[in-house]
N, C-alpha and C. Protein backbone atom coordinates (compact mmCIF):
# COMPACT_ATOMS: atom_id res chain seq x y z
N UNK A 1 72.66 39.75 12.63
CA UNK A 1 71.65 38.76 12.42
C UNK A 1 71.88 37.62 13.39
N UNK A 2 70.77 36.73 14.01
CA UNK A 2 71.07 36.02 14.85
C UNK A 2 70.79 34.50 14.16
N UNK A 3 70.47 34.60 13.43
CA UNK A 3 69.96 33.19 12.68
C UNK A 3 69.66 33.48 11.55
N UNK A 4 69.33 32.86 10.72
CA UNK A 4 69.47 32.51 9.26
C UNK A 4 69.30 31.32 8.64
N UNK A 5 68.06 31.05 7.48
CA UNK A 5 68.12 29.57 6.72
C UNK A 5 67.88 29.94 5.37
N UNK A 6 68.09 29.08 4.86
CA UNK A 6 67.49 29.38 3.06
C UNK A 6 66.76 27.96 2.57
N UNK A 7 65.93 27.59 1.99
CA UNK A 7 65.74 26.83 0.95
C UNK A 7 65.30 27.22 -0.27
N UNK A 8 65.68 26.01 -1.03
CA UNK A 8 65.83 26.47 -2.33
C UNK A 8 64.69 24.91 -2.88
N UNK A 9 63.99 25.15 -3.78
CA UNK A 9 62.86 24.76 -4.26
C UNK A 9 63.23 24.54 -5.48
N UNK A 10 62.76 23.43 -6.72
CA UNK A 10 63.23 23.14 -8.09
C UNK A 10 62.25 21.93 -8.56
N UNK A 11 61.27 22.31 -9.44
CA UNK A 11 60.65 21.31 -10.06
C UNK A 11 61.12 20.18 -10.94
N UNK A 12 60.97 18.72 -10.54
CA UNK A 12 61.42 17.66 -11.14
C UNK A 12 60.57 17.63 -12.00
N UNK A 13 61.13 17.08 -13.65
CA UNK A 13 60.01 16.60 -14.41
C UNK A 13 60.12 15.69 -15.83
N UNK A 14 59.23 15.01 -15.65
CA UNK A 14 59.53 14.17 -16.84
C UNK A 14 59.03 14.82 -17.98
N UNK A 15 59.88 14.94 -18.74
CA UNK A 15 59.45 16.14 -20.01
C UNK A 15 58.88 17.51 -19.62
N UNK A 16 57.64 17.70 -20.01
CA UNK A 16 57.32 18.90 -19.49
C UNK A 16 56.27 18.72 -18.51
N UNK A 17 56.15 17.39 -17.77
CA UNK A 17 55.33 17.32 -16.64
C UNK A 17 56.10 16.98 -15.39
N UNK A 18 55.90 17.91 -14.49
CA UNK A 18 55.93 18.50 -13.58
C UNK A 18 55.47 16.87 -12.44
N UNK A 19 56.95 15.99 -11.86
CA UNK A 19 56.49 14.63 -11.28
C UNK A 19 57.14 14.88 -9.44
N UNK A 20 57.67 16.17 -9.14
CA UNK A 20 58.33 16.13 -7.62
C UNK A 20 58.79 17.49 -7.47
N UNK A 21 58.72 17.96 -6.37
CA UNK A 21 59.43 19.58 -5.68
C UNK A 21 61.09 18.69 -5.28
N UNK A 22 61.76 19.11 -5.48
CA UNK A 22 63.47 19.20 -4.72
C UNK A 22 63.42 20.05 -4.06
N UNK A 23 63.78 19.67 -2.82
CA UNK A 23 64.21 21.04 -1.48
C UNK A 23 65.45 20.38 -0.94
N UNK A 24 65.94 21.36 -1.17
CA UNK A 24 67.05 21.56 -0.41
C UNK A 24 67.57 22.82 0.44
N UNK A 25 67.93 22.39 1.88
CA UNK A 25 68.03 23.38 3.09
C UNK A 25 69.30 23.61 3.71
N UNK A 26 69.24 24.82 4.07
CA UNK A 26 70.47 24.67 5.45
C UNK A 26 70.50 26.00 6.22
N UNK A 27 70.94 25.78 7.45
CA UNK A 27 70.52 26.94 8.01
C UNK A 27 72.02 27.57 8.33
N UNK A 28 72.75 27.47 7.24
CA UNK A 28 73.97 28.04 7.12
C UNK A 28 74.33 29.57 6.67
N UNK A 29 73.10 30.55 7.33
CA UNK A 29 72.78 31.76 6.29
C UNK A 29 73.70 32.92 7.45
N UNK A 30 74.00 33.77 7.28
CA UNK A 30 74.54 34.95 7.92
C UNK A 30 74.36 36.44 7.13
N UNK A 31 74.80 37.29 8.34
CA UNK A 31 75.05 38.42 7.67
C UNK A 31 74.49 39.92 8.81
N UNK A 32 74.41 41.00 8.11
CA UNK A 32 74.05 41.91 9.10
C UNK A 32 73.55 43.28 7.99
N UNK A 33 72.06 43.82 8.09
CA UNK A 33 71.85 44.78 8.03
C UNK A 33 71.11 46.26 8.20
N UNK A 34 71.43 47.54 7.77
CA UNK A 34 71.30 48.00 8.85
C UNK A 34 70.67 49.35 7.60
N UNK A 35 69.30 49.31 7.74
CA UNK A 35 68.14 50.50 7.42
C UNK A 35 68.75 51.82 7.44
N UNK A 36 68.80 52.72 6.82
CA UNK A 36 69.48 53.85 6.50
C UNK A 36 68.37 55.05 6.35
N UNK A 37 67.34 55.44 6.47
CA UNK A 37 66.63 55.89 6.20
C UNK A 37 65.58 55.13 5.16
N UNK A 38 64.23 55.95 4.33
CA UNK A 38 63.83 55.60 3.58
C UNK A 38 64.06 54.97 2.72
N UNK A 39 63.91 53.36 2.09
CA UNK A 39 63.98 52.50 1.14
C UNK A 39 65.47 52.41 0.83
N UNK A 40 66.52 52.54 1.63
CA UNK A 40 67.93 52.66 1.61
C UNK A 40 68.80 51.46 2.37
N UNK A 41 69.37 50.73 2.76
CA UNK A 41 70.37 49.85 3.18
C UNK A 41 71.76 50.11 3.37
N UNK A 42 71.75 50.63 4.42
CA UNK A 42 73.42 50.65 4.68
C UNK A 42 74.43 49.94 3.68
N UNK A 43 75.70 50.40 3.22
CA UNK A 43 76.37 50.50 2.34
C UNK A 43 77.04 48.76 2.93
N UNK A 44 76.94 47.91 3.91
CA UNK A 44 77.74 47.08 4.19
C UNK A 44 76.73 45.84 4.69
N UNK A 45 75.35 46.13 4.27
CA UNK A 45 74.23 45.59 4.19
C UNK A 45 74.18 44.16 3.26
N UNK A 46 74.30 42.93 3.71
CA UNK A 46 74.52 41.98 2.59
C UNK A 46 74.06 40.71 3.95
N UNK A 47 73.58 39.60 2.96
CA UNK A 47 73.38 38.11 3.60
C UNK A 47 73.87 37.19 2.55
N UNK A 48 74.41 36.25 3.45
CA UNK A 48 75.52 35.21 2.77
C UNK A 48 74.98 34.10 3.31
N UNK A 49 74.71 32.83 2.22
CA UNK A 49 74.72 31.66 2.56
C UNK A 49 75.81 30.40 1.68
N UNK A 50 76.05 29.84 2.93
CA UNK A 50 77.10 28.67 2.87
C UNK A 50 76.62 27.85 2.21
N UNK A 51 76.70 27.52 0.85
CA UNK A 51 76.02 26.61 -0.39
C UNK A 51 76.27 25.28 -0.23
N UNK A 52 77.44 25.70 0.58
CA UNK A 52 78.36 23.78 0.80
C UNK A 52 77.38 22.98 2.20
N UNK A 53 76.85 23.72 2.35
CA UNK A 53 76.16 22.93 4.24
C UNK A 53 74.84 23.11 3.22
N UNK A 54 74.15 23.36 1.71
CA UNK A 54 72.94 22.75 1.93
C UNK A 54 72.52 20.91 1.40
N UNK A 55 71.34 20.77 1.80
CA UNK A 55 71.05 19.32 1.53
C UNK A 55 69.75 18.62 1.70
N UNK A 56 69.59 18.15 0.92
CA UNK A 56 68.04 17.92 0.70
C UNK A 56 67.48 17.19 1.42
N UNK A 57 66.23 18.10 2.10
CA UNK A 57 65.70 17.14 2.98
C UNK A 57 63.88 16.72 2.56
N UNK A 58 63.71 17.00 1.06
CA UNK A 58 62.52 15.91 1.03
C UNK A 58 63.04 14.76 0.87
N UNK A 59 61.96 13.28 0.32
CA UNK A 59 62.41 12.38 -0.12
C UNK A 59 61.33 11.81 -1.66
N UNK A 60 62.09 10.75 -1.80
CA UNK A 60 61.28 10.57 -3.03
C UNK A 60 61.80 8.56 -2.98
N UNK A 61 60.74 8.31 -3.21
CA UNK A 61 60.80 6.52 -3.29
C UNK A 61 61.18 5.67 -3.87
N UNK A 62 62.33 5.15 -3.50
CA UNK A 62 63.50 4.05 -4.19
C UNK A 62 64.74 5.30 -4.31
N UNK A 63 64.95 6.06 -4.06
CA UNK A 63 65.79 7.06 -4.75
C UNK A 63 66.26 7.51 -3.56
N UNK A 64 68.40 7.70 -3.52
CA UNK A 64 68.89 7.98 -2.77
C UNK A 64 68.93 9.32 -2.79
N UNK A 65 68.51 10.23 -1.68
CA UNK A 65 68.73 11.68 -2.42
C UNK A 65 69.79 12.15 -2.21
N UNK A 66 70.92 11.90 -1.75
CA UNK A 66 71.98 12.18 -0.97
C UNK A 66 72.77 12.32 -2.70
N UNK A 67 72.48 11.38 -3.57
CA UNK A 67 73.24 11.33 -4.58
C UNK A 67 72.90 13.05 -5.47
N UNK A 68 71.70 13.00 -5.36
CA UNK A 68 71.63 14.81 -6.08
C UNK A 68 72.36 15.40 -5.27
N UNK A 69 72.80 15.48 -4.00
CA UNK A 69 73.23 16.52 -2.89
C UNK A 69 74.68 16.71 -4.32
N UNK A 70 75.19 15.54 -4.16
CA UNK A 70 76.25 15.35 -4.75
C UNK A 70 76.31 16.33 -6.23
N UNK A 71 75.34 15.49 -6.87
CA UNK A 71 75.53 16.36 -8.32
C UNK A 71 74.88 17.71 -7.91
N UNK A 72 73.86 18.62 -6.59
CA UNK A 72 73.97 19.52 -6.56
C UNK A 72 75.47 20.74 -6.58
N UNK A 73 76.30 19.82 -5.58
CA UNK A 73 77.39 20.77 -5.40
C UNK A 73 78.98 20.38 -6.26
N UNK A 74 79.00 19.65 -7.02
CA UNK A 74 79.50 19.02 -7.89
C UNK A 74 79.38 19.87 -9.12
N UNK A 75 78.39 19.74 -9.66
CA UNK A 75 78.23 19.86 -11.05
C UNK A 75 76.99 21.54 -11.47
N UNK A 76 76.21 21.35 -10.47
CA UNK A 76 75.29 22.21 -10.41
C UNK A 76 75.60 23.90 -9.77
N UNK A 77 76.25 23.81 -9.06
CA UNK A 77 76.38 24.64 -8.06
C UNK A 77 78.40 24.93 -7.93
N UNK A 78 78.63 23.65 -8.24
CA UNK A 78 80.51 23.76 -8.07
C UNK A 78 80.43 24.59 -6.69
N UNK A 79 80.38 24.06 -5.40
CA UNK A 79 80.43 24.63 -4.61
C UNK A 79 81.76 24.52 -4.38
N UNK A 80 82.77 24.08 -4.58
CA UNK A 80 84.08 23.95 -4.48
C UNK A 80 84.71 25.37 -4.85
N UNK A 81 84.26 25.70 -6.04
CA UNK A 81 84.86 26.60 -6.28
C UNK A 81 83.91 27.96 -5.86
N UNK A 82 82.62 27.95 -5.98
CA UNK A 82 81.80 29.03 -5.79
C UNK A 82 80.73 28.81 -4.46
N UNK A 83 81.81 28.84 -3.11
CA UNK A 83 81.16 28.26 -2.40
C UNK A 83 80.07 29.11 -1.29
N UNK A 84 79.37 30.54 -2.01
CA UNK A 84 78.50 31.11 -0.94
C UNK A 84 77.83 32.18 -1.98
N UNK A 85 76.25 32.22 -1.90
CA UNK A 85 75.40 33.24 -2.93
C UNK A 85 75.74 34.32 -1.46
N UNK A 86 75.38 35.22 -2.18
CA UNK A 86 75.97 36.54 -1.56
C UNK A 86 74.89 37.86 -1.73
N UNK A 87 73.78 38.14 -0.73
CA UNK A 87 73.10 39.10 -1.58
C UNK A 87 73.59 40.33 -0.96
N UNK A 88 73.68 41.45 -1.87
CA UNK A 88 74.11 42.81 -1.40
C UNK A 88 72.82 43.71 -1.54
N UNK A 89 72.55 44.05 -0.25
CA UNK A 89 70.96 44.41 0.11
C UNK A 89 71.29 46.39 -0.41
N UNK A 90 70.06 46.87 -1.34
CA UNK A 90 70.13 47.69 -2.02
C UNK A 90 69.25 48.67 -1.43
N UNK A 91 67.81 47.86 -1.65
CA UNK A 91 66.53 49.60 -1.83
C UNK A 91 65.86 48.36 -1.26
N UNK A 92 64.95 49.50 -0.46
CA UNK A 92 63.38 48.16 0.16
C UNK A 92 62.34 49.77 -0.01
N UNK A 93 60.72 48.73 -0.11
CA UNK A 93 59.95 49.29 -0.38
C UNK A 93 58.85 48.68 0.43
N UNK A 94 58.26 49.73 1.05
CA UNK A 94 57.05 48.90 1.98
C UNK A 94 57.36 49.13 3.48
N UNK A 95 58.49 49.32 3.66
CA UNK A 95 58.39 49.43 5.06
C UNK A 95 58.07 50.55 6.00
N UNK A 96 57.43 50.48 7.04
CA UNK A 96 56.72 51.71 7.63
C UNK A 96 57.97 52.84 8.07
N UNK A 97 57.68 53.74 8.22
CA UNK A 97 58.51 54.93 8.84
C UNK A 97 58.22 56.28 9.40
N UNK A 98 58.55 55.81 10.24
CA UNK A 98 59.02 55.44 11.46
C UNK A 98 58.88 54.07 11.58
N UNK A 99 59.76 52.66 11.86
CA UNK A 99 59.24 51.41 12.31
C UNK A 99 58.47 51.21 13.14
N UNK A 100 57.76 51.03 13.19
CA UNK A 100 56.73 49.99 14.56
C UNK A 100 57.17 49.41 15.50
N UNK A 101 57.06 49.66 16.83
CA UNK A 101 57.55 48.63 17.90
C UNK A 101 56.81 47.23 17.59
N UNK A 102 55.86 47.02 17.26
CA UNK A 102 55.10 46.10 17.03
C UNK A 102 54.65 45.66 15.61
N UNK A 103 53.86 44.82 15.14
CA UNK A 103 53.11 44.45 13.69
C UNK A 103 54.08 44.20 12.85
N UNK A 104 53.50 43.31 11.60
CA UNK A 104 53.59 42.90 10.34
C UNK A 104 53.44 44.03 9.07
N UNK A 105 54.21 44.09 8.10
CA UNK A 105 54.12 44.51 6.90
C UNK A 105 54.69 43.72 5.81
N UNK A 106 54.62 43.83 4.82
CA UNK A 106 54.64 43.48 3.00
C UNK A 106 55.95 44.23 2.56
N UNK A 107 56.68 43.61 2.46
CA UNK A 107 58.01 44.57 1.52
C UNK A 107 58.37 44.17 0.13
N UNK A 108 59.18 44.80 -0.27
CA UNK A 108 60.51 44.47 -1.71
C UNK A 108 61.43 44.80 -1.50
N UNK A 109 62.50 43.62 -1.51
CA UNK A 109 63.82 44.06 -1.29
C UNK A 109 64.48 43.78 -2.50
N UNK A 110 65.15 45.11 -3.40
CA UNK A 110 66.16 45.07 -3.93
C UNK A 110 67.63 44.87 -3.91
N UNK A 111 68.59 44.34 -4.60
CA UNK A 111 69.91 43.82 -4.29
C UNK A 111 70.58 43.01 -5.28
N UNK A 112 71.92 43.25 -5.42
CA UNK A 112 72.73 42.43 -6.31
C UNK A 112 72.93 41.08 -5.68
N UNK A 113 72.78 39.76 -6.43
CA UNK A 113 72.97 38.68 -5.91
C UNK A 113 74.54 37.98 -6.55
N UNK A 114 75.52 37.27 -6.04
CA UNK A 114 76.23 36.67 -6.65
C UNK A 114 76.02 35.03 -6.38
N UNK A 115 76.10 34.30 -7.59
CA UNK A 115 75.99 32.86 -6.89
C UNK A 115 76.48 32.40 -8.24
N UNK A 116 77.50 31.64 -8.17
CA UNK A 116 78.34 30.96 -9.10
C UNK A 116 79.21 31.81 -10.08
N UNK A 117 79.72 32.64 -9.44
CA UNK A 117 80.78 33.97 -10.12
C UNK A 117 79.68 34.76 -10.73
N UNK A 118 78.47 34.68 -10.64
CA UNK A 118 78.07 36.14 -11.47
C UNK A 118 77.29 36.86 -10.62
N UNK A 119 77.00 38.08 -10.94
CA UNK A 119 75.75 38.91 -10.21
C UNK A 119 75.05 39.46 -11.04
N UNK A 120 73.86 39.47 -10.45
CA UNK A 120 72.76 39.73 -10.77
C UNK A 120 71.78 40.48 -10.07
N UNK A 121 70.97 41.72 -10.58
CA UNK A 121 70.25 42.28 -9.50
C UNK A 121 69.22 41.49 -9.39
N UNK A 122 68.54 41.18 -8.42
CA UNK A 122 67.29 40.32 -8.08
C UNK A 122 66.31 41.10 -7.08
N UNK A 123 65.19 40.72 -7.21
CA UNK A 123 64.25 41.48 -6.53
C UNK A 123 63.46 40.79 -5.44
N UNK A 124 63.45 40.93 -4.13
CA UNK A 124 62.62 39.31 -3.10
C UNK A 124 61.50 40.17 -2.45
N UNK A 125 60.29 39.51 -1.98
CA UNK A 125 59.31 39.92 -1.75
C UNK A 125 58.94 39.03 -0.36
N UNK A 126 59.01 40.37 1.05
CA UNK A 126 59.58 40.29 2.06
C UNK A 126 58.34 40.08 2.85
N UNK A 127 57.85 39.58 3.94
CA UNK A 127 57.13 39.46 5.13
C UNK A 127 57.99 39.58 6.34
N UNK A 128 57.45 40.82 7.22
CA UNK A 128 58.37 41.06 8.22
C UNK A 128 57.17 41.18 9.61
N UNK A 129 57.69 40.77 10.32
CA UNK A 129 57.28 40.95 11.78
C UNK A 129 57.95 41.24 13.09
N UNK A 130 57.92 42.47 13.37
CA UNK A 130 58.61 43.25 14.64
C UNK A 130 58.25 43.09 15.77
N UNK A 131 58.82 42.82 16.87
CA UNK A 131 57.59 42.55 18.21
C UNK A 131 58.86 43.12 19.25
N UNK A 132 59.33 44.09 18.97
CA UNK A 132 60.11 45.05 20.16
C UNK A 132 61.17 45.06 19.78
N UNK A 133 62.55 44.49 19.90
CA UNK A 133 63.40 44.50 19.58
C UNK A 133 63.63 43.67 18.74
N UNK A 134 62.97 42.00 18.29
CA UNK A 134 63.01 41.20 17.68
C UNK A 134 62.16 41.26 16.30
N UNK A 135 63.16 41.09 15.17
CA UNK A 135 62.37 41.14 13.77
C UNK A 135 62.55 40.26 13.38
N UNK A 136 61.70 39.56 12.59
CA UNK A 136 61.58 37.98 11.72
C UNK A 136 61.69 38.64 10.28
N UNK A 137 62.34 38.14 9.21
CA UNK A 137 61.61 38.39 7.94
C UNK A 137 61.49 36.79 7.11
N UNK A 138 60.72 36.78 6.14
CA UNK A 138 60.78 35.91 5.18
C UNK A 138 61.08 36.44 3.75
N UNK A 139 61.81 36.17 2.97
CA UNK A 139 61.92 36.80 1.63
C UNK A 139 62.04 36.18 0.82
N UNK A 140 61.20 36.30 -0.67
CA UNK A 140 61.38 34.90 -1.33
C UNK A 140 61.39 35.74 -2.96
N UNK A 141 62.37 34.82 -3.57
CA UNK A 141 62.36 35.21 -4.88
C UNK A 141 62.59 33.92 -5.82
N UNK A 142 62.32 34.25 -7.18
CA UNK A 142 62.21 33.12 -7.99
C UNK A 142 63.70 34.09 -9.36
N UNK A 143 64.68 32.81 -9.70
CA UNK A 143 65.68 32.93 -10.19
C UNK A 143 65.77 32.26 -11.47
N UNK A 144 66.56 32.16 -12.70
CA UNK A 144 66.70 30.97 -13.62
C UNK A 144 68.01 30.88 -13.37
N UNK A 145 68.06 29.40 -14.28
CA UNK A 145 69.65 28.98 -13.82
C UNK A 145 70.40 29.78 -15.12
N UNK A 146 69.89 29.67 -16.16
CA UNK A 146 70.43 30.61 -16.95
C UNK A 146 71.16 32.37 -16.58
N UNK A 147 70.17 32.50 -15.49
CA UNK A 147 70.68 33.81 -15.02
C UNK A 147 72.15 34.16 -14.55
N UNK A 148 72.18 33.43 -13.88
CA UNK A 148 73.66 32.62 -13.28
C UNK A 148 74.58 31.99 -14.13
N UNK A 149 74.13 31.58 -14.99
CA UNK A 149 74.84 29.97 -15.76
C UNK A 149 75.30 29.41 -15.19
N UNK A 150 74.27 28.46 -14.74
CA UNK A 150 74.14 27.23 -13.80
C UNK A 150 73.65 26.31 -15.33
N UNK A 151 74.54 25.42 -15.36
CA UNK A 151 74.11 24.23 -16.16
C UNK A 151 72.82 23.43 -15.78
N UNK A 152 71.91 23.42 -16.43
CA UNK A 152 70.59 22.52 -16.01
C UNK A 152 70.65 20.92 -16.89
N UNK A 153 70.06 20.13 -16.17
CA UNK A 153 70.36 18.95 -16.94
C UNK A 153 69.18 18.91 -17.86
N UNK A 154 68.87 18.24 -18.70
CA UNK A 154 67.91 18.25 -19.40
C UNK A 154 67.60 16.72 -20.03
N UNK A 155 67.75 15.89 -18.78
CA UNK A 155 67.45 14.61 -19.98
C UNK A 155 66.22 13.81 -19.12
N UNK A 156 65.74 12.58 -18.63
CA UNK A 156 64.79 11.79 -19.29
C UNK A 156 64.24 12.45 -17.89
N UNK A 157 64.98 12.67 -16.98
CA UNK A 157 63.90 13.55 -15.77
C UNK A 157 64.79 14.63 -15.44
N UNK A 158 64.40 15.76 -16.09
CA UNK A 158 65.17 17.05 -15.82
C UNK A 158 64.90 17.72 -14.85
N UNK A 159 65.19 19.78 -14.86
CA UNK A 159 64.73 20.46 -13.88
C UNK A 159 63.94 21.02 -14.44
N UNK A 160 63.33 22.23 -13.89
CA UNK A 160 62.19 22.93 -14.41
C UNK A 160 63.60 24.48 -14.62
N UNK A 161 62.72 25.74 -14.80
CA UNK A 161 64.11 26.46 -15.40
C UNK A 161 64.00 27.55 -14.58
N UNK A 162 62.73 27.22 -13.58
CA UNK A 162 63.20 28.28 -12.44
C UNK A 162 63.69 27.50 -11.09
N UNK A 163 64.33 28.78 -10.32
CA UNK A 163 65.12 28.11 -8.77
C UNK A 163 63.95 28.77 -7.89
N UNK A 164 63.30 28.92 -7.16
CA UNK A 164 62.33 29.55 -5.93
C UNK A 164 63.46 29.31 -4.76
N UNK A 165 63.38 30.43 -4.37
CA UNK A 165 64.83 30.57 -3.35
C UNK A 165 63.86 31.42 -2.03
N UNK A 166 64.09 30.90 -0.89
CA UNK A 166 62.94 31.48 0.29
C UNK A 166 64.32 31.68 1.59
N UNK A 167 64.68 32.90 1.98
CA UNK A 167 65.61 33.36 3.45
C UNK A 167 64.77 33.91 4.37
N UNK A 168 65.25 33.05 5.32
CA UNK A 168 64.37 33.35 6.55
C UNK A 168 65.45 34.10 7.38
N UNK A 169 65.13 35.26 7.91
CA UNK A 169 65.68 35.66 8.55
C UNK A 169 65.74 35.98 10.38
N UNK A 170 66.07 35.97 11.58
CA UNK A 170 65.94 36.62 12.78
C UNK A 170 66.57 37.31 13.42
N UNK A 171 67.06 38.18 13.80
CA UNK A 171 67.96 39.71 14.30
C UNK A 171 67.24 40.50 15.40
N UNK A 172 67.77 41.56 16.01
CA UNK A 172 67.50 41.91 17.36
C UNK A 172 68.17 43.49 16.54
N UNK A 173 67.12 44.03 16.88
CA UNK A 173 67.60 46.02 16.82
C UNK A 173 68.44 46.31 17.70
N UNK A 174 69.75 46.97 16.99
CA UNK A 174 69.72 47.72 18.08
C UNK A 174 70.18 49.22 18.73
């Protein structure tokens, strides 16, 4: 893989209304994998992102955001101790075969995810574009923190109880 980013998306809200998006980014993503035939992933097929390099880059008014960064990897995330989600790329569905030297298609990528000591299979829903040797993908899936047990806060402006998690990917065939 030649590049790699993730953001991660989280509704702010006062009670059950819905008052700001949280994004937080980093283009700390890696990894390498490698198509095996039909809807298959090489056995050593996985993307890893560095949880500790992300950091929020919307903003919100009067409000330092640097301080969530904090209680992100602190309290939320313990990146100290659990410091990289880890997906282990499984089964994909959608993709042409024979590949295309060229064009766009629609995928599903299946895979075990780990992020804060647990795993979980998760399912992301892929946009890919090939243009010769160079492939782009986008893959995006929606998570709970419960899934994980990720502590959510819950007081006078909480989170919402899903994570929307989006990896961008760029790599070269070869």
């Amino acid at each position: 893989m030649q590049s790699g980013s993730i953001v991660v998306r989280i509704s702010e809200r006062v009670g059950p209304i819905p008052v700001h998006e949280a994004v937080v980014e980093s283009d700390a993503v890696s990894g390498a994998f490698v198509l095996s035939g039909a809807r298959r992933f090489g056995a050593c097929s996985a993307i890893v992102a560095d949880l500790r390099k992300l950091r929020s880059t919307d903003s919100v008014p009067g409000e330092d955001v640097r301080q969530r960064d904090e209680h992100i990897h602190e309290e939320f995330l313990e990146t100290e101790t659990y410091p990289y989600a880890v997906l282990a790329l499984a089964g994909i569905d959608g993709v042409p075969d024979p590949l295309p030297a060229t064009g766009r298609w629609d995928a599903t990528v299946v895979g075990d995810m780990t992020l804060h000591g647990k795993t979980r299979a998760v399912t992301w829903k892929v946009s890919a574009t090939r243009e010769g040797d160079a492939l782009m993908a986008t893959a995006t899936t929606e998570i709970q923190f419960a899934d994980f047990e990720i502590l959510r806060p819950n007081q006078v402006l909480s989170l919402g109880e899903a994570i929307r998690v989006e990896v961008k990917v760029a790599t070269r065939s070869r």
